[in-house]
N, C-alpha and C. Protein backbone atom coordinates (compact mmCIF):
# COMPACT_ATOMS: atom_id res chain seq x y z
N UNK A 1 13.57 31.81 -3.96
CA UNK A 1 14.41 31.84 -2.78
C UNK A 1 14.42 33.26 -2.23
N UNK A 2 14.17 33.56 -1.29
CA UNK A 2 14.40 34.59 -0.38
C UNK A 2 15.80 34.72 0.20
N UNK A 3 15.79 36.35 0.77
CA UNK A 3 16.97 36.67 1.10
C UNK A 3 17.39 35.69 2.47
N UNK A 4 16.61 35.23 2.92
CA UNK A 4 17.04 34.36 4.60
C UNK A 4 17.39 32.71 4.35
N UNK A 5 16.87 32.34 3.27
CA UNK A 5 17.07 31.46 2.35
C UNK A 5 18.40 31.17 1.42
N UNK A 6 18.60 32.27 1.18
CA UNK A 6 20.08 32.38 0.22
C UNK A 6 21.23 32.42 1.54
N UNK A 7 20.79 33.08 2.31
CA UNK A 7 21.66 33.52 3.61
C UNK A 7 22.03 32.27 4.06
N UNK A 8 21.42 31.29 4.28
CA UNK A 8 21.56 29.79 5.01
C UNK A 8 22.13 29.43 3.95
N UNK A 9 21.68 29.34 2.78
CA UNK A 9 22.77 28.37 1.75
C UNK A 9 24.06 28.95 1.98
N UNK A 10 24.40 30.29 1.77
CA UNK A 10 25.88 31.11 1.97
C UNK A 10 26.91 30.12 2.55
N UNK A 11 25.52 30.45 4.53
CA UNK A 11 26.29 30.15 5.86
C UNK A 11 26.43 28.46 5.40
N UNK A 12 25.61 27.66 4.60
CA UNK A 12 26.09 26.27 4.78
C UNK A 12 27.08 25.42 3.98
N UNK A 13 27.46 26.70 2.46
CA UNK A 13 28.55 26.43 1.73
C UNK A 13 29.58 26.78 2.06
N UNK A 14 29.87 27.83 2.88
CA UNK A 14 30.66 28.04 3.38
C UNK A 14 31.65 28.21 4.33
N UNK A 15 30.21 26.97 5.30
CA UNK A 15 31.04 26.93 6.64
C UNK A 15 31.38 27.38 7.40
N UNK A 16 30.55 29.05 7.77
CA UNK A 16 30.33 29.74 8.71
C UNK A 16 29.26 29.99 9.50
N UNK A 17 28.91 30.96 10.07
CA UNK A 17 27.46 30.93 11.09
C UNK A 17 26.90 31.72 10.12
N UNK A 18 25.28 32.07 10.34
CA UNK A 18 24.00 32.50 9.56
C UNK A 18 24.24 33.64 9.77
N UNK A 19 25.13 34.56 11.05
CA UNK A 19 25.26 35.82 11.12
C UNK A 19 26.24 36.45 10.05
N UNK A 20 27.54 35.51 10.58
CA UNK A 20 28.10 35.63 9.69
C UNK A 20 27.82 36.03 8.17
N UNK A 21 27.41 35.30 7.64
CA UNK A 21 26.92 35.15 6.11
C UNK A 21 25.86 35.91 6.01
N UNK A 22 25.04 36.57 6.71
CA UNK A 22 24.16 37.65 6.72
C UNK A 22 25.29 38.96 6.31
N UNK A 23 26.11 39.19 7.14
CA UNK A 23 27.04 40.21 7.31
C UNK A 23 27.58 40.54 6.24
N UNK A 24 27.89 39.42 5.32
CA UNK A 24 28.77 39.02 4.01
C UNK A 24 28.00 39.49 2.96
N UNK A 25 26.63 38.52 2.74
CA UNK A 25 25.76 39.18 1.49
C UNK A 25 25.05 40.73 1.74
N UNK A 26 24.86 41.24 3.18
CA UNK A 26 24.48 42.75 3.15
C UNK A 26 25.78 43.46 2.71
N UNK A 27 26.84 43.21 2.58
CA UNK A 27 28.10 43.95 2.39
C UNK A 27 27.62 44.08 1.15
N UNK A 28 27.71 42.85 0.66
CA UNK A 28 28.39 42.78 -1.08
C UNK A 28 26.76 43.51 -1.93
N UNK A 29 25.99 43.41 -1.13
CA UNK A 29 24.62 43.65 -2.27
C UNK A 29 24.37 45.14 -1.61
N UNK A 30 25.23 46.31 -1.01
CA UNK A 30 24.85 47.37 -0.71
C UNK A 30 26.52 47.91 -1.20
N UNK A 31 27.67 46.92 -1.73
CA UNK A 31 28.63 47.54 -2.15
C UNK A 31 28.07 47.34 -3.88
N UNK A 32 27.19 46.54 -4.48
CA UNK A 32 26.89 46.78 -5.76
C UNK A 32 25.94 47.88 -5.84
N UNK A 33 25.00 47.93 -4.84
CA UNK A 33 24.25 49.42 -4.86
C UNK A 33 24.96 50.39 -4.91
N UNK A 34 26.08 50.48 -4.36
CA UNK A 34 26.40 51.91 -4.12
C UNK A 34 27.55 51.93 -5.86
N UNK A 35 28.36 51.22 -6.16
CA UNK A 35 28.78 50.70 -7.73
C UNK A 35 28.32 51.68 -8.38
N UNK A 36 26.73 50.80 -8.80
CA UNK A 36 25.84 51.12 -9.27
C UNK A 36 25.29 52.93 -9.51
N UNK A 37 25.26 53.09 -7.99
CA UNK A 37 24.84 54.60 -8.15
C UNK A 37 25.73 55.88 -8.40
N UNK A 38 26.96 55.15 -8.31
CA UNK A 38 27.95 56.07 -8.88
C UNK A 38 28.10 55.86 -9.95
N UNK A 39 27.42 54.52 -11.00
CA UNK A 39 27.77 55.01 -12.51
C UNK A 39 28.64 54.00 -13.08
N UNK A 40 28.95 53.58 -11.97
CA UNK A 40 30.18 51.87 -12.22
C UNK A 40 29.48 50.97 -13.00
N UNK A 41 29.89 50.00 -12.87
CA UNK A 41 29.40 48.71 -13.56
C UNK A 41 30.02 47.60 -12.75
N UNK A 42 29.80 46.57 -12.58
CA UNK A 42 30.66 45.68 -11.92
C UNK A 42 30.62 44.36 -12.46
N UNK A 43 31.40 43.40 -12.92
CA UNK A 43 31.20 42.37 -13.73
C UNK A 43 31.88 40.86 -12.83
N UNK A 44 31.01 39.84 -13.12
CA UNK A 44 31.52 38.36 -12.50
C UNK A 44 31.92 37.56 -13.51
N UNK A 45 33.11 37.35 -13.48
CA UNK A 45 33.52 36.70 -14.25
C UNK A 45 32.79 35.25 -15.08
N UNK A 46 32.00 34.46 -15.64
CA UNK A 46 31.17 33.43 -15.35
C UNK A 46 29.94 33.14 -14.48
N UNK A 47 29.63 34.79 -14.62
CA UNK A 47 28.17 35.01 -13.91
C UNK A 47 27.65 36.19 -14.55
N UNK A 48 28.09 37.21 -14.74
CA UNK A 48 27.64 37.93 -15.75
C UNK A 48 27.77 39.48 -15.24
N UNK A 49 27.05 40.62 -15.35
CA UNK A 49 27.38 41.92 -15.27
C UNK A 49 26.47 43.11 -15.01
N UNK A 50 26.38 43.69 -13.55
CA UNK A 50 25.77 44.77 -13.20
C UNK A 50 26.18 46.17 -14.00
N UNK A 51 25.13 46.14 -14.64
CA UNK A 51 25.20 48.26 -15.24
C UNK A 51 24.28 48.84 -15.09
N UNK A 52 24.30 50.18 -15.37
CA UNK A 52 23.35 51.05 -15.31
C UNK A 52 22.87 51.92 -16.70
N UNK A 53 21.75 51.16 -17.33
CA UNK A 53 21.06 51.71 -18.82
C UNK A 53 20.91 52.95 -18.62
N UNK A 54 20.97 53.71 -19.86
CA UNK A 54 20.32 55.03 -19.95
C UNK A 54 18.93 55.11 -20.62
N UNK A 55 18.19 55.30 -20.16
CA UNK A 55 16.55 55.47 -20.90
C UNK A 55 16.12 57.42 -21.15
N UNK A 56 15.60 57.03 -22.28
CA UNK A 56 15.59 58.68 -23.16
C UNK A 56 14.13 58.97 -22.85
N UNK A 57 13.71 60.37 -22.58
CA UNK A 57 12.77 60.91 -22.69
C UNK A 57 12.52 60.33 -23.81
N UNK A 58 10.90 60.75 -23.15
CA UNK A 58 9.46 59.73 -24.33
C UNK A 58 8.20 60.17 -24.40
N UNK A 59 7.64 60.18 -24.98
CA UNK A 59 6.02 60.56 -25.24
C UNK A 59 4.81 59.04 -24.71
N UNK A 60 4.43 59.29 -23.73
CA UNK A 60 3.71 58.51 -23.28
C UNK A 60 1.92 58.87 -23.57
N UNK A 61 1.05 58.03 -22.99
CA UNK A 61 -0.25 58.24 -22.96
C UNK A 61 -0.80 57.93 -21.69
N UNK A 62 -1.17 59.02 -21.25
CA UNK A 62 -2.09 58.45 -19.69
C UNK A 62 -3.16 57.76 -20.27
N UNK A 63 -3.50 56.12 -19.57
CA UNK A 63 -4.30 54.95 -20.15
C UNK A 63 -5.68 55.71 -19.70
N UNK A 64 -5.64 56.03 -18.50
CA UNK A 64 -7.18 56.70 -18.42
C UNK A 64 -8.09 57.77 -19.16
N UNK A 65 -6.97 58.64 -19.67
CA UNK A 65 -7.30 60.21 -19.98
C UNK A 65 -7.27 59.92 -21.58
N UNK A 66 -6.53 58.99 -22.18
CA UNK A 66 -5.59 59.15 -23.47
C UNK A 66 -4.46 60.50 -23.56
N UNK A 67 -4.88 61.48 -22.34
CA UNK A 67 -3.77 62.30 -22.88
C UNK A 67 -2.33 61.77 -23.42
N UNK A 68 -1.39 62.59 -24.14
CA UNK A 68 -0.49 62.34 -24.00
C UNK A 68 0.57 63.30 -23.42
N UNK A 69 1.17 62.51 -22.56
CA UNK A 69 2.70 62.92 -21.30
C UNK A 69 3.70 62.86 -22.03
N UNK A 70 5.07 63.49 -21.11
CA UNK A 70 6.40 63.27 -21.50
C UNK A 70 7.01 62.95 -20.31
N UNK A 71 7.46 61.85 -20.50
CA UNK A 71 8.30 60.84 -19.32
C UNK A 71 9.76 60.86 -19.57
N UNK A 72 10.32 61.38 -18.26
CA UNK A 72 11.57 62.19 -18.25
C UNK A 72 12.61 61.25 -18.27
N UNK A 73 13.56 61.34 -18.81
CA UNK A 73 14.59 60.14 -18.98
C UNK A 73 15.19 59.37 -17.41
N UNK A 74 15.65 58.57 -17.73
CA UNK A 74 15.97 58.04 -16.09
C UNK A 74 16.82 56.95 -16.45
N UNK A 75 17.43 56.35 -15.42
CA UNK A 75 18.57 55.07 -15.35
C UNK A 75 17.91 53.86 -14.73
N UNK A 76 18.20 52.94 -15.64
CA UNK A 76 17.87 51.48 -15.12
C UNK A 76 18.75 50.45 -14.50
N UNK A 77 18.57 49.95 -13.31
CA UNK A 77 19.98 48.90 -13.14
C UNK A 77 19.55 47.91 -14.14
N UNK A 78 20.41 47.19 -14.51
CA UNK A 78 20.53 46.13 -15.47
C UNK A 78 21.45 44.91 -14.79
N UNK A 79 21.09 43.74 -15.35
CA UNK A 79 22.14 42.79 -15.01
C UNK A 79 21.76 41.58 -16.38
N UNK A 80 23.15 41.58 -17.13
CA UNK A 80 23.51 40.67 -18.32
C UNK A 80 24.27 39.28 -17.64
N UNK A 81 23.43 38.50 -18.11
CA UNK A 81 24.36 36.95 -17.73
C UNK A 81 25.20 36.83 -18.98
N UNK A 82 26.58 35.79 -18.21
CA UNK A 82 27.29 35.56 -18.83
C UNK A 82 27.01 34.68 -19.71
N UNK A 83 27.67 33.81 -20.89
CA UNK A 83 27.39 32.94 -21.40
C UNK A 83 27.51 31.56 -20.96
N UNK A 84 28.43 32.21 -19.70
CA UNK A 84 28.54 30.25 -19.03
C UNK A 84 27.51 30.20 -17.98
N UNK A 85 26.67 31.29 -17.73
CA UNK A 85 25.84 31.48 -16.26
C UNK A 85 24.56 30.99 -17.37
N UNK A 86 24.45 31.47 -19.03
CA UNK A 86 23.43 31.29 -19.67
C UNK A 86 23.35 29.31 -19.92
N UNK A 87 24.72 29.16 -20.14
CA UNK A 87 24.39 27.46 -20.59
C UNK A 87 24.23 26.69 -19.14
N UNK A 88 24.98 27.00 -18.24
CA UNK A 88 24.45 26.49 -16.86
C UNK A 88 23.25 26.33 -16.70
N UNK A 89 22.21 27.63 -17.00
CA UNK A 89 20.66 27.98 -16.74
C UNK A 89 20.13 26.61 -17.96
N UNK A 90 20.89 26.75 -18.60
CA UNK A 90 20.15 26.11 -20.07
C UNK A 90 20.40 24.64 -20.00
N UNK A 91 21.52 24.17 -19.30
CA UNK A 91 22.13 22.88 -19.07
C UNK A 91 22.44 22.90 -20.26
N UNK A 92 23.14 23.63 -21.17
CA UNK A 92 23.90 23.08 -22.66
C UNK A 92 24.99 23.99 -22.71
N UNK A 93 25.52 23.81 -23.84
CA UNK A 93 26.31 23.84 -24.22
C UNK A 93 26.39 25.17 -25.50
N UNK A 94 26.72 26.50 -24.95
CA UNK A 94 26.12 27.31 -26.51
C UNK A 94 27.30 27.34 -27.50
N UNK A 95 27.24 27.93 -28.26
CA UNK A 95 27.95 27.38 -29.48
C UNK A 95 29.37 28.98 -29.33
N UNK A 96 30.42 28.53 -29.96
CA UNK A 96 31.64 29.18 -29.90
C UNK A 96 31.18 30.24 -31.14
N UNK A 97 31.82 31.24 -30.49
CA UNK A 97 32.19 32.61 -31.48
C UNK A 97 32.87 32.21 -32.58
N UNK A 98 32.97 32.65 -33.29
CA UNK A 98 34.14 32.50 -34.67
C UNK A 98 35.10 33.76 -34.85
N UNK A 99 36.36 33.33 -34.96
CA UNK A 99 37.16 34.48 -34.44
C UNK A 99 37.44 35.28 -35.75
């Protein structure tokens, strides 16, 4: 599904116009970017959770040369599904924690 694609489902679940619902998902997916780049995290309750990984400097190999590089640490966005977004995907049922 594409973004103009998701946009029409929005505008047709929700019963507004395509502009509309354009307006809505550029909000919300440039208010998780910006979240994001400040370091936030942002979580959906029964959908799961935007963060930002930390990745460590590393010793790499250029594939052409064999040399070996050092690849400078950097941040990854991440996004963890929930467990009800996971059995939805799965159509089951996953099994309870033990307290």
């Amino acid at each position: 599904m594409k973004k103009a694609d998701f946009i029409k489902a929005v505008a047709e679940k929700s019963g507004t116009t395509q502009k509309a619902a354009d307006a809505i998902v550029t909000a919300a997916l440039a208010t998780i970017r910006d979240a994001l780049k400040k370091g936030d995290s942002i979580a959906f309750l029964q959908f799961g959770t935007f963060k930002i990984s930390q990745r460590a400097a590393r010793k790499g190999r250029n594939p052409q040369t064999g040399k070996e590089i050092q690849i400078p640490a950097s941040k990854l966005p991440v996004f963890k599904a929930s467990a009800a977004f996971k059995e939805l995907v799965n159509g089951k049922k996953a099994a309870k924690k033990k307290k």
